[in-house]
N, C-alpha and C. Protein backbone atom coordinates (compact mmCIF):
# COMPACT_ATOMS: atom_id res chain seq x y z
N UNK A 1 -14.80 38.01 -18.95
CA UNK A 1 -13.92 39.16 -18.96
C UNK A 1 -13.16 39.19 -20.28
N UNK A 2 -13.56 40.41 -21.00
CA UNK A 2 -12.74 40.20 -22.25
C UNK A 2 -11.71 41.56 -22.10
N UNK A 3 -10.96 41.62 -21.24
CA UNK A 3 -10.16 42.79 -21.08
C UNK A 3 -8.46 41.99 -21.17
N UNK A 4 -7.89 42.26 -22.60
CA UNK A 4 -6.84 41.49 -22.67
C UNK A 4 -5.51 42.98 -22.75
N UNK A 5 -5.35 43.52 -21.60
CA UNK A 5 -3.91 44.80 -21.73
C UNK A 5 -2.70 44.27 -22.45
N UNK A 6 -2.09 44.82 -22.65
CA UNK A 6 -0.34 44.38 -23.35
C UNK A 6 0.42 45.14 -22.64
N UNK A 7 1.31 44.78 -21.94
CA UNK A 7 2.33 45.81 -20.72
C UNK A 7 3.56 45.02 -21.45
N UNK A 8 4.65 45.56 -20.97
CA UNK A 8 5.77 45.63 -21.47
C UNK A 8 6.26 44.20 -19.93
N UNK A 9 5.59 45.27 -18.89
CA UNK A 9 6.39 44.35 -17.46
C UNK A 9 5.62 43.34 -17.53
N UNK A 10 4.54 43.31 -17.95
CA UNK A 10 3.68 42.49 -17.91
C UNK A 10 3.56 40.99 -18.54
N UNK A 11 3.50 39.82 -18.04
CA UNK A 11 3.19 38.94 -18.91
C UNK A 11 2.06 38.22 -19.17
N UNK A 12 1.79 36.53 -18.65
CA UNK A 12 0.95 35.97 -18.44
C UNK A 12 -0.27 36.53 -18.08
N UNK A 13 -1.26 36.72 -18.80
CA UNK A 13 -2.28 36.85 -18.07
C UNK A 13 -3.79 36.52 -18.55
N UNK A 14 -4.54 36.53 -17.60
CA UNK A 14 -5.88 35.21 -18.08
C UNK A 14 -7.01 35.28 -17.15
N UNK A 15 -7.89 34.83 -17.12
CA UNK A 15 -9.15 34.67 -16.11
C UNK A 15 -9.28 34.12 -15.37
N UNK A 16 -9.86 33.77 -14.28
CA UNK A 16 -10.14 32.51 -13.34
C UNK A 16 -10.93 32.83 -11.96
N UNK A 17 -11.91 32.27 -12.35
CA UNK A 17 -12.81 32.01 -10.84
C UNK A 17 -12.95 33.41 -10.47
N UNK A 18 -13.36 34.63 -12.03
CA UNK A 18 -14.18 35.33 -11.66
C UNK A 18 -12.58 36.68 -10.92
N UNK A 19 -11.77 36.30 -11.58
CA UNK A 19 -10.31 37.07 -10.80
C UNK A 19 -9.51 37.59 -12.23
N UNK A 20 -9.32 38.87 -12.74
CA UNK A 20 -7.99 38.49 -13.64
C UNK A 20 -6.64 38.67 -13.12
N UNK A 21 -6.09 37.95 -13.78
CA UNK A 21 -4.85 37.33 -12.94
C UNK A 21 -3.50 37.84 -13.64
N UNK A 22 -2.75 38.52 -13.74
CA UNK A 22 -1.65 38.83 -14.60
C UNK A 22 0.15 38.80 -13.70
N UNK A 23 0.98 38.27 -14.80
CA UNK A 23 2.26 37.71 -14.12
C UNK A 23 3.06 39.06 -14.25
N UNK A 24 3.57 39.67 -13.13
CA UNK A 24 4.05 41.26 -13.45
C UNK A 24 5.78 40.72 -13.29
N UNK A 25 6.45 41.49 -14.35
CA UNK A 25 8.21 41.35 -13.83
C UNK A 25 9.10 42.45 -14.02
N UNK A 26 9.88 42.15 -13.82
CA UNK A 26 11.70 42.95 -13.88
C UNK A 26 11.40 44.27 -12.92
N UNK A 27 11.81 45.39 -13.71
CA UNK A 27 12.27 46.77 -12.76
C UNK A 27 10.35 47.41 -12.87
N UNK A 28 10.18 47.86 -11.88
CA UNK A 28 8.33 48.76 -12.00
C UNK A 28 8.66 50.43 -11.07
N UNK A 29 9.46 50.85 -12.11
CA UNK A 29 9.66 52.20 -11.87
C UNK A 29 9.02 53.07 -12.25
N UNK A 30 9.28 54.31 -12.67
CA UNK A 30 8.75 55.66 -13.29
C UNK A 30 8.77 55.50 -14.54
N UNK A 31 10.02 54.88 -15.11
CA UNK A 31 10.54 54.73 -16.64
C UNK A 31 9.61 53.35 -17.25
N UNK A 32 9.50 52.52 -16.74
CA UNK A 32 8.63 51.25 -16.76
C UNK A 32 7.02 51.16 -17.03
N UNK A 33 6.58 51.93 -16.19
CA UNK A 33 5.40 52.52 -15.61
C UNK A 33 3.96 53.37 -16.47
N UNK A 34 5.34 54.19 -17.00
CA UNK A 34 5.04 55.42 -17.47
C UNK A 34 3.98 55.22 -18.59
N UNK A 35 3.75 54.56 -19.30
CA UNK A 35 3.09 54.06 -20.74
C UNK A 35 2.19 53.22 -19.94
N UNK A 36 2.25 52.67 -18.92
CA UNK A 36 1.28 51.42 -18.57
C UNK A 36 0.21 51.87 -17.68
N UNK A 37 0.55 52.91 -16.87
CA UNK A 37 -0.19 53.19 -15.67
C UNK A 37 -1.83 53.15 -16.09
N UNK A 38 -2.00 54.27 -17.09
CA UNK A 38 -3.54 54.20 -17.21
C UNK A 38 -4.46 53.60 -17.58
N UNK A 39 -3.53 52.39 -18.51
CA UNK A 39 -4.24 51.19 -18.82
C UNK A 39 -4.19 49.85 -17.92
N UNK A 40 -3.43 49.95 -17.03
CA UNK A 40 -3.77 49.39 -16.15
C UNK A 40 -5.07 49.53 -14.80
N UNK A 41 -4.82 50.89 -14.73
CA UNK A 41 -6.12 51.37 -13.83
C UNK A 41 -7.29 51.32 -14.58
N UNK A 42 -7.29 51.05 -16.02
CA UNK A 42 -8.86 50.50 -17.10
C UNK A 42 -9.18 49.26 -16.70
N UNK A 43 -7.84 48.94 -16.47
CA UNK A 43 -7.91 46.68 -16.59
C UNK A 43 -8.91 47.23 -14.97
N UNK A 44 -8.03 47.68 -14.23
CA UNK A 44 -8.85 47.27 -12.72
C UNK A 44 -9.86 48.07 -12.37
N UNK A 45 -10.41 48.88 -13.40
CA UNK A 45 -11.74 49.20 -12.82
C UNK A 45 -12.56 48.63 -14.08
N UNK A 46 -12.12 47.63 -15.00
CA UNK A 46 -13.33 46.82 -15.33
C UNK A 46 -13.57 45.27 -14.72
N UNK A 47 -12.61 45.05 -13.92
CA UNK A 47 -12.74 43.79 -12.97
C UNK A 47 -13.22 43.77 -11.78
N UNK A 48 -13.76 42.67 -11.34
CA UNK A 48 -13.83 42.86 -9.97
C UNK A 48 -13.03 42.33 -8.85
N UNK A 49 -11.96 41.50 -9.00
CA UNK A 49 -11.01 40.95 -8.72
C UNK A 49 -9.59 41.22 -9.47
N UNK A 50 -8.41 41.64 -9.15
CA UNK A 50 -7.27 41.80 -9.73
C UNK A 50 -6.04 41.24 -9.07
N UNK A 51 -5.79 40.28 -9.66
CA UNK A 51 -4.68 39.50 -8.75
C UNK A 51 -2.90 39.37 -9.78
N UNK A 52 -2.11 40.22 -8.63
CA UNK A 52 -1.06 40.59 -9.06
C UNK A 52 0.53 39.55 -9.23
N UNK A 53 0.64 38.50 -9.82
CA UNK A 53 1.46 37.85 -9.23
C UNK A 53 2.64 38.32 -9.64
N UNK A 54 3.95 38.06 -8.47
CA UNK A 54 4.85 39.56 -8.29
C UNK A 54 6.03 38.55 -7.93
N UNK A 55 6.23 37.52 -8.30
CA UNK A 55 7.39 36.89 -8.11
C UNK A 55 8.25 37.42 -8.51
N UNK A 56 8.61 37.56 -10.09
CA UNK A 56 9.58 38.00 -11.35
C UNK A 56 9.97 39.08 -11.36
N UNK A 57 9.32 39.99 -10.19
CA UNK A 57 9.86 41.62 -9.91
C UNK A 57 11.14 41.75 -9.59
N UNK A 58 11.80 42.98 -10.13
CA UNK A 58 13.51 42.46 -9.88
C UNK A 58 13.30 43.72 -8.88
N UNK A 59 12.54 44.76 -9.47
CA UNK A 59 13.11 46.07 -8.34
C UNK A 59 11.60 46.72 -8.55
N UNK A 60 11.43 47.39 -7.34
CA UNK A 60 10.27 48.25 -7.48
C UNK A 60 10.26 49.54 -6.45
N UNK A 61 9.31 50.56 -6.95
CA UNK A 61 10.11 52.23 -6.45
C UNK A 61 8.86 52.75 -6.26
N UNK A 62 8.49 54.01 -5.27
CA UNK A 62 7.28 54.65 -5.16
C UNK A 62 6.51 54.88 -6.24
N UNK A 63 6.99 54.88 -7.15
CA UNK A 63 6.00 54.52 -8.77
C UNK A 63 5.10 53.72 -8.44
N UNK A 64 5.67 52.31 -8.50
CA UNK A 64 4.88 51.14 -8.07
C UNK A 64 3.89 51.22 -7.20
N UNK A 65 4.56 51.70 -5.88
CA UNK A 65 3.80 51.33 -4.45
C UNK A 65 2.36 52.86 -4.85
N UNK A 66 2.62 53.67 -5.69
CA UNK A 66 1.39 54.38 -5.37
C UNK A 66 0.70 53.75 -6.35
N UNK A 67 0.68 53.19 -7.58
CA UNK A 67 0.04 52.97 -8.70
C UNK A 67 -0.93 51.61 -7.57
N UNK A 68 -0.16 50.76 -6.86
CA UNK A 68 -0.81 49.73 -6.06
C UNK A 68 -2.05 50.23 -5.63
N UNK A 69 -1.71 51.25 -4.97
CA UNK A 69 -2.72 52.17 -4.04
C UNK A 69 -3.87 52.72 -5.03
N UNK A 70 -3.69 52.97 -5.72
CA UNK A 70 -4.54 53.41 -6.96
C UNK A 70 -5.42 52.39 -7.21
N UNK A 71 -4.87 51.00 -7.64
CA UNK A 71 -5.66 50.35 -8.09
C UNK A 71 -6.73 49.26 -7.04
N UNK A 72 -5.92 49.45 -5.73
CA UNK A 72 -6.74 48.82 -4.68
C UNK A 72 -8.08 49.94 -4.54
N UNK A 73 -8.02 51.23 -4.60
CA UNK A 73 -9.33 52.04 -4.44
C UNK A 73 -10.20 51.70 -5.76
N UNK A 74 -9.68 51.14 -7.32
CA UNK A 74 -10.36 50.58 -8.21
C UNK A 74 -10.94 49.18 -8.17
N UNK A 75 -10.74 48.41 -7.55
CA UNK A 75 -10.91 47.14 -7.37
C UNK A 75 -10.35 46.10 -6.36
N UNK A 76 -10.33 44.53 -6.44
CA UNK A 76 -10.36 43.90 -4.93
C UNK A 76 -8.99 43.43 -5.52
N UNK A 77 -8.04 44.25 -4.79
CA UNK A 77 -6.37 44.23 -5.96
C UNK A 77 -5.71 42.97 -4.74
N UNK A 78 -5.55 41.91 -5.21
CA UNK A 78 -4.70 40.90 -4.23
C UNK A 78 -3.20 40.64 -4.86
N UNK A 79 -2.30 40.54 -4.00
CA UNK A 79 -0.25 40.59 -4.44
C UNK A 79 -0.59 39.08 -4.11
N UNK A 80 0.62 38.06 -4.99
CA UNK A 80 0.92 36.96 -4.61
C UNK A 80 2.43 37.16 -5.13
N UNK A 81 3.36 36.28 -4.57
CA UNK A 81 4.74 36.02 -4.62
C UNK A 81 5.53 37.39 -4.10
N UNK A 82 5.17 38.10 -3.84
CA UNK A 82 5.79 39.61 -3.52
C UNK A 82 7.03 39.20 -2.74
N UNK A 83 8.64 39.79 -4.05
CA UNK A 83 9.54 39.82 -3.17
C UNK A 83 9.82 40.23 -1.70
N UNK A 84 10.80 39.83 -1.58
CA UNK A 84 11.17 40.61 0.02
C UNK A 84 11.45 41.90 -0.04
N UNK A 85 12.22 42.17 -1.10
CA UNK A 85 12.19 43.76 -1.35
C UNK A 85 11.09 44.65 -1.77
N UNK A 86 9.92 43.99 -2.38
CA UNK A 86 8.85 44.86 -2.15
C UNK A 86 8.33 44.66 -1.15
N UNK A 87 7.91 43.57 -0.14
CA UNK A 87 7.48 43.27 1.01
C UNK A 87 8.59 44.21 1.70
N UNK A 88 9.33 44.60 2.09
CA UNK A 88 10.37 45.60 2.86
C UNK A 88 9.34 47.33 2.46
N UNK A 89 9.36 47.45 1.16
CA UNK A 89 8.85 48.38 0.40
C UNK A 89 7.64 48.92 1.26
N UNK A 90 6.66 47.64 1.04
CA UNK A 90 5.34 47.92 1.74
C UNK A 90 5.47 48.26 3.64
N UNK A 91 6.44 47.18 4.15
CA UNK A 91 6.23 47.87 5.69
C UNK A 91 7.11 49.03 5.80
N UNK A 92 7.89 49.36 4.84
CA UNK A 92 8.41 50.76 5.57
C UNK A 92 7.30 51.78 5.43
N UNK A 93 6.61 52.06 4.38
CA UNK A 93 5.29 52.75 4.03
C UNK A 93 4.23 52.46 4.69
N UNK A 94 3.67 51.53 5.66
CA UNK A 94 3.36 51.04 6.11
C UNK A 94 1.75 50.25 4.99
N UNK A 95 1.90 50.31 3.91
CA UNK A 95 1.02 49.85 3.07
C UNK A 95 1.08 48.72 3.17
N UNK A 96 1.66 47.75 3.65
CA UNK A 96 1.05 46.26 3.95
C UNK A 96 0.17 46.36 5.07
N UNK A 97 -0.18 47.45 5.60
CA UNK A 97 -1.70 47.46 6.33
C UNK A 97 -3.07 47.17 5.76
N UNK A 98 -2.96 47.75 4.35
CA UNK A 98 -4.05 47.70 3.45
C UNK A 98 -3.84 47.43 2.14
N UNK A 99 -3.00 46.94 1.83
CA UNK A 99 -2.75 45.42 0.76
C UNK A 99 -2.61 44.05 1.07
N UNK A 100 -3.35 43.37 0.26
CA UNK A 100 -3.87 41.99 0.98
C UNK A 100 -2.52 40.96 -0.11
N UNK A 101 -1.72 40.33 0.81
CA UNK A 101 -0.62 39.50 0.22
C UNK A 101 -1.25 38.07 0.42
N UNK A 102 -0.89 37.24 -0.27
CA UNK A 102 -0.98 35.84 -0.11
C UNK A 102 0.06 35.13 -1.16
N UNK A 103 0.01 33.61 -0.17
CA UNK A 103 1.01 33.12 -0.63
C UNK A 103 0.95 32.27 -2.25
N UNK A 104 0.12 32.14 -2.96
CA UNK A 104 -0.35 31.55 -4.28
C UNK A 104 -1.20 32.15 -4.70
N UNK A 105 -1.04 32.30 -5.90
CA UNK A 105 -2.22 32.44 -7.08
C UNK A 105 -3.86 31.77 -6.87
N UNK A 106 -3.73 30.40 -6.29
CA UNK A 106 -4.91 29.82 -6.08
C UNK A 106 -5.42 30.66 -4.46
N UNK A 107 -4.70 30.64 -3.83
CA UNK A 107 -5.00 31.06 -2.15
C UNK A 107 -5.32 32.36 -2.36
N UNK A 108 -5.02 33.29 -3.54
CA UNK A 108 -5.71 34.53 -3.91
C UNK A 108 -7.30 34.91 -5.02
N UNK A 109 -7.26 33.54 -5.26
CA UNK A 109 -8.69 33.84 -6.20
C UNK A 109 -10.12 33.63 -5.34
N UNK A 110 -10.97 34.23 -5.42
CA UNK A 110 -12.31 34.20 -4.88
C UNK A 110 -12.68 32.95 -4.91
N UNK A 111 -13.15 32.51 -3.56
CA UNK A 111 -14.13 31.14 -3.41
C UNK A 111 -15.22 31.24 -4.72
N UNK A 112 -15.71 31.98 -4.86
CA UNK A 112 -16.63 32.50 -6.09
C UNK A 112 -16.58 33.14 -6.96
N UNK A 113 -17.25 32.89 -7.92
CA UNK A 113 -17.28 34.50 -8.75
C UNK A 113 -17.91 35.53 -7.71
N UNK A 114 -17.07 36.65 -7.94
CA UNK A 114 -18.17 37.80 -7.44
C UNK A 114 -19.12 38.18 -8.29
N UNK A 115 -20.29 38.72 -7.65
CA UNK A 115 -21.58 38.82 -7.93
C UNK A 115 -22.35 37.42 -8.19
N UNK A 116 -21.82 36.00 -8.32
CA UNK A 116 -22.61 34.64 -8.95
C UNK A 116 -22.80 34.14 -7.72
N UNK A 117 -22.21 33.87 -6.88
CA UNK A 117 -22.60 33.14 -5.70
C UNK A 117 -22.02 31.77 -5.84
N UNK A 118 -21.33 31.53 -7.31
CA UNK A 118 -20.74 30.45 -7.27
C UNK A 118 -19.54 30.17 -7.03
């Protein structure tokens, strides 16, 4: 995977076991957002795995929660560390029906690569 984005909220981010993996933080509003959205929906429809780790989030707003939605219909989009306030976020919307949370970075990457079988 040679798909390296530059986000502002964005930090850490890298490959693994066939997953790209990026460290998202602070406020993921409208104002935040706004410059990042479409290059983010590039990152996740050239992956096949996109794993969001969401500890460092200070605040997040229907900006966020639809751009999520967006990118889960682009690819196999997995949340790890998701505050309580976005976890609140998701069951009032009821979108933690069909966003897949887990508790680590490792407990979110594919047993395999997808498509290798390994």
């Amino acid at each position: 995977m040679d798909v390296v984005p530059s986000f502002t909220v964005l930090g850490k981010q890298y490959a693994c076991r066939g997953a790209w993996v990026v460290t998202v933080r602070g406020d993921l509003d409208l104002a935040s957002l706004a410059d990042q959205r479409m290059r983010l929906q590039d990152t996740a429809a050239a992956v096949p795995v996109l794993v969001l780790e969401l500890s460092a989030v200070t605040f997040a707003d229907s900006t966020f929660l639809n751009l999520l939605l967006l990118l889960r219909q682009a690819t196999d989009l997995r949340l790890v560390g998701v505050p309580h306030a976005v976890v609140r976020l998701l069951e009032l919307t009821g979108a933690n029906e069909v966003l897949r949370l887990y508790p680590s970075v490792q407990d979110a990457l594919p047993e395999t690569e997808p498509g290798t079988g390994r």
